[in-house]
N, C-alpha and C. Protein backbone atom coordinates (compact mmCIF):
# COMPACT_ATOMS: atom_id res chain seq x y z
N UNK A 1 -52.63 -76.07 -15.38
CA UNK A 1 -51.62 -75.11 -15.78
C UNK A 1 -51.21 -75.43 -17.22
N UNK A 2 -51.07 -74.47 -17.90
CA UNK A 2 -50.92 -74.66 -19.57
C UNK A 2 -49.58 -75.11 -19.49
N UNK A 3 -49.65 -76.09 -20.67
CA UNK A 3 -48.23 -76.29 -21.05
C UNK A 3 -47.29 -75.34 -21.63
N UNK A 4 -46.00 -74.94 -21.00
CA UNK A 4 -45.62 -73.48 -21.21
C UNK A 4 -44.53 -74.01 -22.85
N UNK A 5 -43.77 -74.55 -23.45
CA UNK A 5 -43.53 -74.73 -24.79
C UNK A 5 -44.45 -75.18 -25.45
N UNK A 6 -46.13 -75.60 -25.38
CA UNK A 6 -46.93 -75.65 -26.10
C UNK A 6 -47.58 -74.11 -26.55
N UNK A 7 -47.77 -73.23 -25.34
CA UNK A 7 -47.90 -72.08 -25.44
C UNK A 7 -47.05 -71.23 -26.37
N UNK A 8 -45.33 -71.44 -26.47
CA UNK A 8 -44.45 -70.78 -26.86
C UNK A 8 -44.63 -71.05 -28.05
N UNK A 9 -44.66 -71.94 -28.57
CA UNK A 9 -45.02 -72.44 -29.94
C UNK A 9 -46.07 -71.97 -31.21
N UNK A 10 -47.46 -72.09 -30.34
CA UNK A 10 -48.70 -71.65 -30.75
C UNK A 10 -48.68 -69.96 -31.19
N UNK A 11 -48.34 -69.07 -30.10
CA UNK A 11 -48.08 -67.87 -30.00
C UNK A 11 -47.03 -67.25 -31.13
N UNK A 12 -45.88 -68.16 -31.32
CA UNK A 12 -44.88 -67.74 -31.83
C UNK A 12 -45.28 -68.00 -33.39
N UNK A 13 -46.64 -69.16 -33.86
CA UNK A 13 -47.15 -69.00 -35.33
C UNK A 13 -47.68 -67.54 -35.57
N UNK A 14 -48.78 -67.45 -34.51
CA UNK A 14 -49.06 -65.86 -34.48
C UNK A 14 -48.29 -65.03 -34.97
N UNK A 15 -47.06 -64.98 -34.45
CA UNK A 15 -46.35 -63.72 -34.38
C UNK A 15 -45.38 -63.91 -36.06
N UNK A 16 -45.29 -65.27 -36.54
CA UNK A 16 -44.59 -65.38 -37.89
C UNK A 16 -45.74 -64.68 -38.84
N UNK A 17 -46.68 -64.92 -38.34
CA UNK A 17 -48.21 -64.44 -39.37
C UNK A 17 -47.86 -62.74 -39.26
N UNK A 18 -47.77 -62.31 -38.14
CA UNK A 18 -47.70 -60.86 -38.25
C UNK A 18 -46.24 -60.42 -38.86
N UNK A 19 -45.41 -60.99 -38.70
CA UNK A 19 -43.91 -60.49 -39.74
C UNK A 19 -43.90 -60.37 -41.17
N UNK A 20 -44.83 -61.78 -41.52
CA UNK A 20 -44.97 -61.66 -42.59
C UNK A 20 -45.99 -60.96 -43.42
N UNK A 21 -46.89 -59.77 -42.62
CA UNK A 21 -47.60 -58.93 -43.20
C UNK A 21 -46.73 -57.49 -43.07
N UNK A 22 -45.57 -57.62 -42.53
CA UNK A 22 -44.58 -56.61 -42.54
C UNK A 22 -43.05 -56.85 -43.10
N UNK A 23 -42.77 -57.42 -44.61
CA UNK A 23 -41.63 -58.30 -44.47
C UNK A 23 -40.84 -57.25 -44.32
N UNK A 24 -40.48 -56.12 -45.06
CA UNK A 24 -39.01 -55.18 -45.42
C UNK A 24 -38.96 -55.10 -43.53
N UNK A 25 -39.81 -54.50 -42.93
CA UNK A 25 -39.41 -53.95 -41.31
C UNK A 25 -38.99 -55.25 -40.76
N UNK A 26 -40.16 -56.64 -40.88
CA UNK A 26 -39.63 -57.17 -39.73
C UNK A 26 -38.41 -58.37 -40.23
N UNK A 27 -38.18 -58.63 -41.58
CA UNK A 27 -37.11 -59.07 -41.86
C UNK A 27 -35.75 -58.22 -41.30
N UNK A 28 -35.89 -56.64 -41.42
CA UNK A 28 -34.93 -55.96 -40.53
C UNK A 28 -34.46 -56.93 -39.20
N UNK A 29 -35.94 -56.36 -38.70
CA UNK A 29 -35.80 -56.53 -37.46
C UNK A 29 -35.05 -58.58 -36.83
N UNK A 30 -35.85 -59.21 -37.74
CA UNK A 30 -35.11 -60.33 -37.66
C UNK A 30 -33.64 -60.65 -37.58
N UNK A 31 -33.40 -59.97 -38.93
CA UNK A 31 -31.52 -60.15 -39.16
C UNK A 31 -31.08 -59.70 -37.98
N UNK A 32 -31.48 -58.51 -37.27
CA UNK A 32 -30.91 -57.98 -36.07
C UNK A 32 -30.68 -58.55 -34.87
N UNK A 33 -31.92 -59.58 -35.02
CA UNK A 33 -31.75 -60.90 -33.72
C UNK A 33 -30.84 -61.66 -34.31
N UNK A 34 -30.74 -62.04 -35.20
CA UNK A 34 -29.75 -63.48 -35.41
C UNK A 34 -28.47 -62.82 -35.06
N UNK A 35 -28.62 -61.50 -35.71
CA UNK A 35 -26.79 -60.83 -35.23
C UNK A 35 -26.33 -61.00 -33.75
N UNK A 36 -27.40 -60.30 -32.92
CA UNK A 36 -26.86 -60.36 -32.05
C UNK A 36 -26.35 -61.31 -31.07
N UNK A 37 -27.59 -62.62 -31.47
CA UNK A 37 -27.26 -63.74 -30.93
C UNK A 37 -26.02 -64.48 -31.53
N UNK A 38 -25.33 -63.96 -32.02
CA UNK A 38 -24.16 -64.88 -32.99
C UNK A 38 -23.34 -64.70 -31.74
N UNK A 39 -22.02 -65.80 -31.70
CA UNK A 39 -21.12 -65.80 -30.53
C UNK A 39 -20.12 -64.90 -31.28
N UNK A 40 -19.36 -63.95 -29.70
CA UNK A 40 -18.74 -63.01 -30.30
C UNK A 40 -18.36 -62.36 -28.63
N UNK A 41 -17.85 -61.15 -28.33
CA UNK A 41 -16.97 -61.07 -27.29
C UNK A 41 -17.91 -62.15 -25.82
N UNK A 42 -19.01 -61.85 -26.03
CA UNK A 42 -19.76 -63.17 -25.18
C UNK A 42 -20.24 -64.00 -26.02
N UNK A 43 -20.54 -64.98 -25.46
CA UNK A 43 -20.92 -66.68 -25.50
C UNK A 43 -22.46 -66.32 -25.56
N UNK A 44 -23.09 -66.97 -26.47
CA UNK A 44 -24.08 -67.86 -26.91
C UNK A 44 -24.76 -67.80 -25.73
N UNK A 45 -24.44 -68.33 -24.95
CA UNK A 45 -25.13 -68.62 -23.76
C UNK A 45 -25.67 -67.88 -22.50
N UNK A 46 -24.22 -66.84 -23.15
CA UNK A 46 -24.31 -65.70 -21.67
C UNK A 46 -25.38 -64.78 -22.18
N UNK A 47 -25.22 -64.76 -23.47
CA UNK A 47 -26.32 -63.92 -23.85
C UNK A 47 -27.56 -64.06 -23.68
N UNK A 48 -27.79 -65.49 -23.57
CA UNK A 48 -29.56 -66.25 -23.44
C UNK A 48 -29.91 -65.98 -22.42
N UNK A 49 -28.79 -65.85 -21.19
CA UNK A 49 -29.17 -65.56 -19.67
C UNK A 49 -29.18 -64.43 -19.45
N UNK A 50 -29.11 -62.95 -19.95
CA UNK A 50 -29.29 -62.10 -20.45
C UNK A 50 -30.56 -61.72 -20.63
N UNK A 51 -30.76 -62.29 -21.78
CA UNK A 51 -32.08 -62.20 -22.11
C UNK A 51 -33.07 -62.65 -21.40
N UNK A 52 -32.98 -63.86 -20.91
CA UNK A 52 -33.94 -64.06 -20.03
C UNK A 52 -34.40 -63.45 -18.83
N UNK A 53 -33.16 -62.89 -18.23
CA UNK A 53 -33.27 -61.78 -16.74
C UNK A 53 -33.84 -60.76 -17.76
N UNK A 54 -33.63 -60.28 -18.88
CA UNK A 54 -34.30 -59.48 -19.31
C UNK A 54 -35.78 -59.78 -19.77
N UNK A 55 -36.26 -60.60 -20.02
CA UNK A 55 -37.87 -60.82 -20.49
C UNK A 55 -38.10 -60.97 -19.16
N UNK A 56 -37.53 -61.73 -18.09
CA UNK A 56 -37.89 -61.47 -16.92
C UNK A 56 -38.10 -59.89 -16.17
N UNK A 57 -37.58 -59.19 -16.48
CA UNK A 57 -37.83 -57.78 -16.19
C UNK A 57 -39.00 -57.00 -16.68
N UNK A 58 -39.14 -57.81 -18.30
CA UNK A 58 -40.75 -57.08 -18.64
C UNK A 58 -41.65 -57.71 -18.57
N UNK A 59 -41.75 -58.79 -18.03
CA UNK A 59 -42.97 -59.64 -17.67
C UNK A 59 -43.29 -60.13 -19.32
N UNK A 60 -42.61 -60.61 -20.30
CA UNK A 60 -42.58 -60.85 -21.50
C UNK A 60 -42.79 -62.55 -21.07
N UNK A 61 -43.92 -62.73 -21.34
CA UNK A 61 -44.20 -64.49 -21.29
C UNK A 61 -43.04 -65.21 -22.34
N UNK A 62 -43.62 -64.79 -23.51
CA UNK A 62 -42.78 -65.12 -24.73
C UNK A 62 -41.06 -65.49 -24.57
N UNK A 63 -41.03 -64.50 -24.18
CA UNK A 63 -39.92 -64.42 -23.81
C UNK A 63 -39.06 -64.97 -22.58
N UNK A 64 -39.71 -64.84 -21.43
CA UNK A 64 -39.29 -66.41 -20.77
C UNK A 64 -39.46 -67.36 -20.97
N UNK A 65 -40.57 -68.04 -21.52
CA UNK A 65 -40.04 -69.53 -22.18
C UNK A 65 -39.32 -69.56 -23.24
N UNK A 66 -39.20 -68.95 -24.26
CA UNK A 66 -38.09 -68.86 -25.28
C UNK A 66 -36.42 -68.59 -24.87
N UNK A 67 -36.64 -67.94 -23.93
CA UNK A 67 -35.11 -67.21 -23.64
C UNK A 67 -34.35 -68.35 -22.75
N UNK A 68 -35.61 -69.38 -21.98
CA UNK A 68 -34.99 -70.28 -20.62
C UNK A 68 -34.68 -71.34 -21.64
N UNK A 69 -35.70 -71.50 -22.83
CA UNK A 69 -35.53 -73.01 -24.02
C UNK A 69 -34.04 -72.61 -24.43
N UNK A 70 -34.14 -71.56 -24.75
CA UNK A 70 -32.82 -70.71 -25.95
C UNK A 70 -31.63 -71.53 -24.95
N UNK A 71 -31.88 -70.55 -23.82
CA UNK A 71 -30.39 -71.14 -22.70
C UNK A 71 -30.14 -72.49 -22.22
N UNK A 72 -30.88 -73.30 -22.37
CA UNK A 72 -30.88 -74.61 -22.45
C UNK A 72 -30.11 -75.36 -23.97
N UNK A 73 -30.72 -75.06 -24.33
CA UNK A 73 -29.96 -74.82 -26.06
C UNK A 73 -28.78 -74.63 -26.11
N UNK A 74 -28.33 -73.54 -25.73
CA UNK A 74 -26.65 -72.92 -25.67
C UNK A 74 -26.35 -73.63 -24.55
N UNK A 75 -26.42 -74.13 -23.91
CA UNK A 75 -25.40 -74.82 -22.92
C UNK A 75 -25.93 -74.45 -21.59
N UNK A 76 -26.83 -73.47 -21.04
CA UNK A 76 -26.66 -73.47 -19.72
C UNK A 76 -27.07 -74.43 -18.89
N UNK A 77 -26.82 -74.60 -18.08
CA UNK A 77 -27.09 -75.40 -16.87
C UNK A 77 -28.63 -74.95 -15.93
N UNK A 78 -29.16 -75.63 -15.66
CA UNK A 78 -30.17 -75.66 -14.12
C UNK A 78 -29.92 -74.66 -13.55
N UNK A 79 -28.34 -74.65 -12.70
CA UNK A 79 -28.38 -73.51 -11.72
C UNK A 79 -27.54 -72.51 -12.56
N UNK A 80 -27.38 -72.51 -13.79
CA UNK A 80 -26.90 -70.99 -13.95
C UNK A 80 -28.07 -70.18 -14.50
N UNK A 81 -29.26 -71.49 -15.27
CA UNK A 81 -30.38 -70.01 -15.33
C UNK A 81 -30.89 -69.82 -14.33
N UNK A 82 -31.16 -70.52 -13.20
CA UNK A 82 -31.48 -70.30 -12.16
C UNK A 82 -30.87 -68.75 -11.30
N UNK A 83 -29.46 -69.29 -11.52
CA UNK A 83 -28.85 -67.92 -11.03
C UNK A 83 -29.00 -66.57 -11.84
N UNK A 84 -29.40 -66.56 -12.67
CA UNK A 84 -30.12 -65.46 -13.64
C UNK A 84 -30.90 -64.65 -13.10
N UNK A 85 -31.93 -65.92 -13.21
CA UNK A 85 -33.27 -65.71 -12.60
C UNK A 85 -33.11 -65.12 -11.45
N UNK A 86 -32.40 -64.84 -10.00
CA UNK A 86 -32.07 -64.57 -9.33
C UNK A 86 -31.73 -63.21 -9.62
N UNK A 87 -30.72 -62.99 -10.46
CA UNK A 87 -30.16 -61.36 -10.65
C UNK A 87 -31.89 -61.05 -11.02
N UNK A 88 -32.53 -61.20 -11.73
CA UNK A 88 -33.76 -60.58 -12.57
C UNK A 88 -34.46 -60.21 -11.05
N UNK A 89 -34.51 -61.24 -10.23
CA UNK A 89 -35.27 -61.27 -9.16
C UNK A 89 -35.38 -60.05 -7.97
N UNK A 90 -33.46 -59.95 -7.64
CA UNK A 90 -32.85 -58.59 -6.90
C UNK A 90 -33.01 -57.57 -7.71
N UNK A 91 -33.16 -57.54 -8.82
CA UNK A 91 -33.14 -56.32 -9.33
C UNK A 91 -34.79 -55.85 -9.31
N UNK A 92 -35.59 -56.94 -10.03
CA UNK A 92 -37.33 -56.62 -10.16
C UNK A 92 -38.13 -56.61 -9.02
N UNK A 93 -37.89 -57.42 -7.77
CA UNK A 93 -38.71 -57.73 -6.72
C UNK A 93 -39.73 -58.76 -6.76
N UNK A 94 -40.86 -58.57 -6.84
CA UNK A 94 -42.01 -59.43 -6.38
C UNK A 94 -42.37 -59.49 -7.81
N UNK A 95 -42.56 -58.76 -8.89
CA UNK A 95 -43.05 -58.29 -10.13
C UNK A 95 -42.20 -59.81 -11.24
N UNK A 96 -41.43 -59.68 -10.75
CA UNK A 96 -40.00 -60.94 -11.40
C UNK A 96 -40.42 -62.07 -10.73
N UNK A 97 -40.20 -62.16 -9.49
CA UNK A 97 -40.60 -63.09 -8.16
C UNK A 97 -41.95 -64.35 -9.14
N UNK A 98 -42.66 -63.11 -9.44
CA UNK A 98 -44.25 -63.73 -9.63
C UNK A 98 -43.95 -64.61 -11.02
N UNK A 99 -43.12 -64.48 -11.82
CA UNK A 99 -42.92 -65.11 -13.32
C UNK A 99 -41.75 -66.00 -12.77
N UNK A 100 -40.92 -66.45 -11.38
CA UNK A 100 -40.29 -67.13 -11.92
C UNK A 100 -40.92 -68.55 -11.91
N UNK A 101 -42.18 -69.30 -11.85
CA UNK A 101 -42.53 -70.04 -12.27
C UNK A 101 -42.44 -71.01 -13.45
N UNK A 102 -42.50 -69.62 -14.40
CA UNK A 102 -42.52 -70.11 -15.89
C UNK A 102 -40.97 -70.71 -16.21
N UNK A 103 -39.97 -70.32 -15.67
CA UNK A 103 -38.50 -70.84 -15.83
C UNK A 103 -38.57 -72.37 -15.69
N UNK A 104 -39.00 -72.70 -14.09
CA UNK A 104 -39.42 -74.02 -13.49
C UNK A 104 -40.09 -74.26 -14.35
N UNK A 105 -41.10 -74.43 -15.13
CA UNK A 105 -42.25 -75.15 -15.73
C UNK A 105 -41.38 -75.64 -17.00
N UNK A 106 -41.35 -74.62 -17.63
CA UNK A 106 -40.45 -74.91 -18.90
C UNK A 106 -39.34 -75.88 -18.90
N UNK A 107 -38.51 -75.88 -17.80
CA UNK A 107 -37.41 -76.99 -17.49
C UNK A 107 -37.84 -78.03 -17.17
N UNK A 108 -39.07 -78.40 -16.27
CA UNK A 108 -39.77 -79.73 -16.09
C UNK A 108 -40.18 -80.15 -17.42
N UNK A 109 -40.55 -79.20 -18.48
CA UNK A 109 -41.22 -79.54 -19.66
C UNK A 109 -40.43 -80.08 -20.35
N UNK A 110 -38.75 -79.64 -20.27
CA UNK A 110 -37.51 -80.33 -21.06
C UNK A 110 -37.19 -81.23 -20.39
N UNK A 111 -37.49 -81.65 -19.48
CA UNK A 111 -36.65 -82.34 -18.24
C UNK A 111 -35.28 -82.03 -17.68
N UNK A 112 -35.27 -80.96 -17.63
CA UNK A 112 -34.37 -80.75 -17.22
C UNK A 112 -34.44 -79.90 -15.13
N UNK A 113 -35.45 -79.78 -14.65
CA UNK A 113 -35.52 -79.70 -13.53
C UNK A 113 -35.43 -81.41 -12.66
C-alpha cells in the first residue's frame, strides 16, 4: 500500500508545475484558498473538517490526505476527524465508506492513530 503523504507530496509538485504554467488564473485561484482558510466566524479547524467530509464526498485523493494532514495541523483530534469522516460517510454511503481508509493511513503515517 503506497505511502499516502509520500503520494500527497509527489502529486502536489505536479500540480505547483501546472499553476505555474497558469500564474494570473491560478495565483487567483490560490489567494482564494488562503482566504478562506484564514480563521474567522469558524476556526481553522472546523474548516479542515469540512473540507475533508468534503474531498471525501468527491472521491478527491488529494484532498483527503491533505485535508486529514491540514486538520491535524489545526488542532483536530483522532475522533473529531474521525467524526467527520462519519458525517461524509451518512451522507455518501459506500462511495465515502470505500476512501475512508486513506484518513486511517495518513494518521498512522503521522502517528497519530
Amino acid at each position: 500500500m503506497d505511502n499516502q503523504l509520500e503520494y500527497y507530496s509527489e502529486t502536489g509538485t505536479y500540480r505547483d508545475r501546472f499553476d505555474e504554467g497558469l500564474p494570473e488564473i491560478m495565483g487567483a485561484y490560490s489567494l482564494f484558498r488562503k482566504k478562506v482558510y484564514q480563521e474567522g466566524a469558524l476556526s481553522l479547524k472546523f474548516k479542515r473538517l469540512i473540507a475533508l467530509a468534503c474531498g471525501l464526498q468527491t472521491g478527491c485523493t488529494r484532498c483527503i490526505q491533505g485535508q486529514t494532514k491540514d486538520a491535524v495541523a489545526a488542532g483536530a483530534s483522532k475522533k473529531e476527524i474521525l467524526e467527520a469522516v462519519a458525517v461524509a460517510t451518512v451522507m455518501g454511503g459506500t462511495a465515502v465508506s470505500a476512501e475512508t481508509w486513506r484518513v486511517v493511513k495518513v494518521l498512522e503515517e503521522m502517528g497519530k492513530w
